[in-house]
C-alpha atoms as a PDB file:
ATOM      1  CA  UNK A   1     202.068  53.952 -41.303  1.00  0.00           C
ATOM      2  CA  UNK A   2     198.613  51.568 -41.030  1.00  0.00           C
ATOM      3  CA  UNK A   3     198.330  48.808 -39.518  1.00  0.00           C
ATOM      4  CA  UNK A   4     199.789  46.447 -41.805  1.00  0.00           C
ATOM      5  CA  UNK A   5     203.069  48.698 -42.071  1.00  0.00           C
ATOM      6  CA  UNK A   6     203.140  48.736 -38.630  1.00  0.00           C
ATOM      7  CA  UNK A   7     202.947  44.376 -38.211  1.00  0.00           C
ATOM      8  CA  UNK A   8     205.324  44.097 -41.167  1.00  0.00           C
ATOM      9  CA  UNK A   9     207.956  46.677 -38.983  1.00  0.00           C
ATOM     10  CA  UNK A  10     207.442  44.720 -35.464  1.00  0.00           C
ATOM     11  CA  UNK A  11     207.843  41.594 -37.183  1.00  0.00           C
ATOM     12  CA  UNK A  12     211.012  42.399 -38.923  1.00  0.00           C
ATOM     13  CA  UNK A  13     212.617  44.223 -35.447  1.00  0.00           C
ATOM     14  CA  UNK A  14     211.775  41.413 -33.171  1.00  0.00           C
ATOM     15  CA  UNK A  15     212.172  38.187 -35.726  1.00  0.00           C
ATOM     16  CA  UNK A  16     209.061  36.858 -35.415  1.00  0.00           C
ATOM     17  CA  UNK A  17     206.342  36.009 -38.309  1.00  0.00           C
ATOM     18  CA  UNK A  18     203.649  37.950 -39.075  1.00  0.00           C
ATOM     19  CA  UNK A  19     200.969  36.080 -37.718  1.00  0.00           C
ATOM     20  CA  UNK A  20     202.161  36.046 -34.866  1.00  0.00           C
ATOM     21  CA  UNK A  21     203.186  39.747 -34.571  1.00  0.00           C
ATOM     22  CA  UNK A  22     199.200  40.447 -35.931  1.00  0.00           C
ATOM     23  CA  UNK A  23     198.137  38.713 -32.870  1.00  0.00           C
ATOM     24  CA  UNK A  24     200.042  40.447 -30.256  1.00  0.00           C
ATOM     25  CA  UNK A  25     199.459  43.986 -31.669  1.00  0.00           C
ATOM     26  CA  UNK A  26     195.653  42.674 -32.244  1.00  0.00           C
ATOM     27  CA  UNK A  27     195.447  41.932 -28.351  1.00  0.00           C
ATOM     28  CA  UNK A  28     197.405  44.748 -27.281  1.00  0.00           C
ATOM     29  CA  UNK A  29     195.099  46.963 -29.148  1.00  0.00           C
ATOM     30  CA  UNK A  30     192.158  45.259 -27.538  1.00  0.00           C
ATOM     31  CA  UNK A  31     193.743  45.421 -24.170  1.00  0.00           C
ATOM     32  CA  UNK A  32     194.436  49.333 -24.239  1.00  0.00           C
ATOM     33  CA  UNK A  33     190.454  49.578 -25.715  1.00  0.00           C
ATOM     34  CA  UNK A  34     188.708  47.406 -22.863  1.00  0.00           C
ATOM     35  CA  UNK A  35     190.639  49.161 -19.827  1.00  0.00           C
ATOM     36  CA  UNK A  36     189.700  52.750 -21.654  1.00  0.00           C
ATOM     37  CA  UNK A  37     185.989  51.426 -21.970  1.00  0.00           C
ATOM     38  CA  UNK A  38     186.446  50.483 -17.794  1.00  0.00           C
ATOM     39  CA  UNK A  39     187.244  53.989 -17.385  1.00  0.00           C
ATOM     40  CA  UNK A  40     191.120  53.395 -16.455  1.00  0.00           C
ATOM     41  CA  UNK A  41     194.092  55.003 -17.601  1.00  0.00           C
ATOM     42  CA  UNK A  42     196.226  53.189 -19.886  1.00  0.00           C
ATOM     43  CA  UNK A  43     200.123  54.359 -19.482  1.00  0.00           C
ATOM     44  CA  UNK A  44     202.692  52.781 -21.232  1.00  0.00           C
ATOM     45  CA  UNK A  45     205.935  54.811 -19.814  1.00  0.00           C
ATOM     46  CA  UNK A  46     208.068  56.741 -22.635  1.00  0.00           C
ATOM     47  CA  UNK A  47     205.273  56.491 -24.981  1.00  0.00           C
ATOM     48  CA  UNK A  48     202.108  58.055 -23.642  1.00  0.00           C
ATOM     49  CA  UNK A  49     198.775  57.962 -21.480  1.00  0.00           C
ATOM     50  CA  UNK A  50     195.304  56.993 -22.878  1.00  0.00           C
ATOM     51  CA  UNK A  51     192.395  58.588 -20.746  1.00  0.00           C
ATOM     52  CA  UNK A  52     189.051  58.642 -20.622  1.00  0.00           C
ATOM     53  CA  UNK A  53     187.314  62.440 -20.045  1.00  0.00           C
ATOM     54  CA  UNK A  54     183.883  64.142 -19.727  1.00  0.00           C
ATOM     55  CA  UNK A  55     182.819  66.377 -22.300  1.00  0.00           C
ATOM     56  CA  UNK A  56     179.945  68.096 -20.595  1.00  0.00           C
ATOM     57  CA  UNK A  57     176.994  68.778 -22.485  1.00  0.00           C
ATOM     58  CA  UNK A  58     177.240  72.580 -24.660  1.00  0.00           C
ATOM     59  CA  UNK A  59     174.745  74.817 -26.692  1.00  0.00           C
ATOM     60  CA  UNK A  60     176.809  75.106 -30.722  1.00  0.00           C
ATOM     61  CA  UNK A  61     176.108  76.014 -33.724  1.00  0.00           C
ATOM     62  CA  UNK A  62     175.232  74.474 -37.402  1.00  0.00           C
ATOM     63  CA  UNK A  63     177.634  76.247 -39.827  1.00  0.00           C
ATOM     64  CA  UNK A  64     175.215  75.639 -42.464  1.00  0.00           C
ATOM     65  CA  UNK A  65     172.470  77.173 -40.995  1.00  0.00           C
ATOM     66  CA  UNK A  66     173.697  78.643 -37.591  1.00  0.00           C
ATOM     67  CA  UNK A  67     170.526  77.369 -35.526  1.00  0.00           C
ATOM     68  CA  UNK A  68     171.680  76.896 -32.333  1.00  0.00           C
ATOM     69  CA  UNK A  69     171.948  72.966 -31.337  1.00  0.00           C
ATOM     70  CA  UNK A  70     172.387  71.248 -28.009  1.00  0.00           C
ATOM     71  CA  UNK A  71     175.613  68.815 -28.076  1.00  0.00           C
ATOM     72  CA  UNK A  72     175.013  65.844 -26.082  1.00  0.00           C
ATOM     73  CA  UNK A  73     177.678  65.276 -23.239  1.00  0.00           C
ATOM     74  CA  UNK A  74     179.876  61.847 -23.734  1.00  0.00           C
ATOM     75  CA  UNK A  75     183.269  60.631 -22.935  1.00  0.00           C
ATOM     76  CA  UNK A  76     186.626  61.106 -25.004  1.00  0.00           C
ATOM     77  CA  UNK A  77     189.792  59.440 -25.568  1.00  0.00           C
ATOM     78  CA  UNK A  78     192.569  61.573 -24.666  1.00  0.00           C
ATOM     79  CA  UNK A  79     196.533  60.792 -25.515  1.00  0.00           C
ATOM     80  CA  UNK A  80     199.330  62.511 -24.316  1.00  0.00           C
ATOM     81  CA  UNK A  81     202.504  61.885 -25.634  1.00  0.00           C
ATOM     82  CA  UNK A  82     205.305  60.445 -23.268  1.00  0.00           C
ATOM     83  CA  UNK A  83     209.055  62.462 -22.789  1.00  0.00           C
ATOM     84  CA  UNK A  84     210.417  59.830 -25.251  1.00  0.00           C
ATOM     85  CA  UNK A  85     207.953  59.988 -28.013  1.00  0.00           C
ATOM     86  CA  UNK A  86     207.800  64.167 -28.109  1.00  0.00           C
ATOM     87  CA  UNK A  87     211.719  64.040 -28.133  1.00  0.00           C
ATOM     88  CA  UNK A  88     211.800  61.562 -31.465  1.00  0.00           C
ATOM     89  CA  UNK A  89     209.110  63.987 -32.898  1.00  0.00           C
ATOM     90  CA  UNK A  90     211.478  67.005 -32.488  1.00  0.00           C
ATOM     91  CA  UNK A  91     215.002  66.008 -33.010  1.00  0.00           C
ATOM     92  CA  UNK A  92     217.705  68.468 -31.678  1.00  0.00           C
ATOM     93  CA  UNK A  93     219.426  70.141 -34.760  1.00  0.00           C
ATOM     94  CA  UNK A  94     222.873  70.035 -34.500  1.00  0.00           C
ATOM     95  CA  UNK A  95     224.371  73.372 -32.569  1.00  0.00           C
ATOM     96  CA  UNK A  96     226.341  76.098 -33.831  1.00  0.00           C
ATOM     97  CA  UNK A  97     229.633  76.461 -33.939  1.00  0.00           C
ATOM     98  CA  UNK A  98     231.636  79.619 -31.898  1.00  0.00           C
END
C-alpha cells in the first residue's frame, strides 16, 4: 500500500473526502518526523514506537574492492511494532480438533 492507497482507505473508513484525509495523514506524518528530528520518542499505543539511536562510528569493508573504510557515526530511525500490530501480522490458525 503507498500513500495514495493508504488516503483512499482512511477516507473511505472514516467518511471523509480525500483532501481532507491527505491533510491529516500529511500532518501526522510531519508530526511523527519533527518530534524524531527533536530526538523524542514517538509512541502511538497498539501500533508501535519510533526512536531515534546512535550508530557509533565502525571500520567496514567495500565488497567491491574490500579496502577497509571508516563508517561515519549518525542517528537511525528505529520502529518497533506494538502487541496489536505483530498479532494482525500473525493470525492464529484455527486449532486442532481432539
Amino acid at each position: 500500500m503507498n500513500k495514495t492507497e493508504m488516503i483512499e482507505a482512511v477516507a473511505a473508513k472514516a467518511n471523509a473526502s480525500k483532501a481532507a484525509t491527505a491533510d491529516i495523514i500529511g500532518a501526522a506524518i510531519e508530526t511523527i518526523t519533527e518530534a524524531v528530528a527533536k530526538g523524542e520518542n514517538v509512541q502511538l499505543i497498539g501500533f508501535g514506537t519510533f526512536s531515534v539511536q546512535r550508530r557509533e562510528a565502525r571500520t567496514g569493508r567495500n565488497p567491491q574492492t574490500g579496502k577497509e573504510m571508516k563508517i561515519a557515526a549518525k542517528n537511525v530511525v528505529r520502529f518497533k511494532a506494538g502487541a496489536a500490530l505483530t498479532a494482525a501480522a500473525n493470525p492464529v490458525k484455527g486449532k486442532k480438533k481432539k
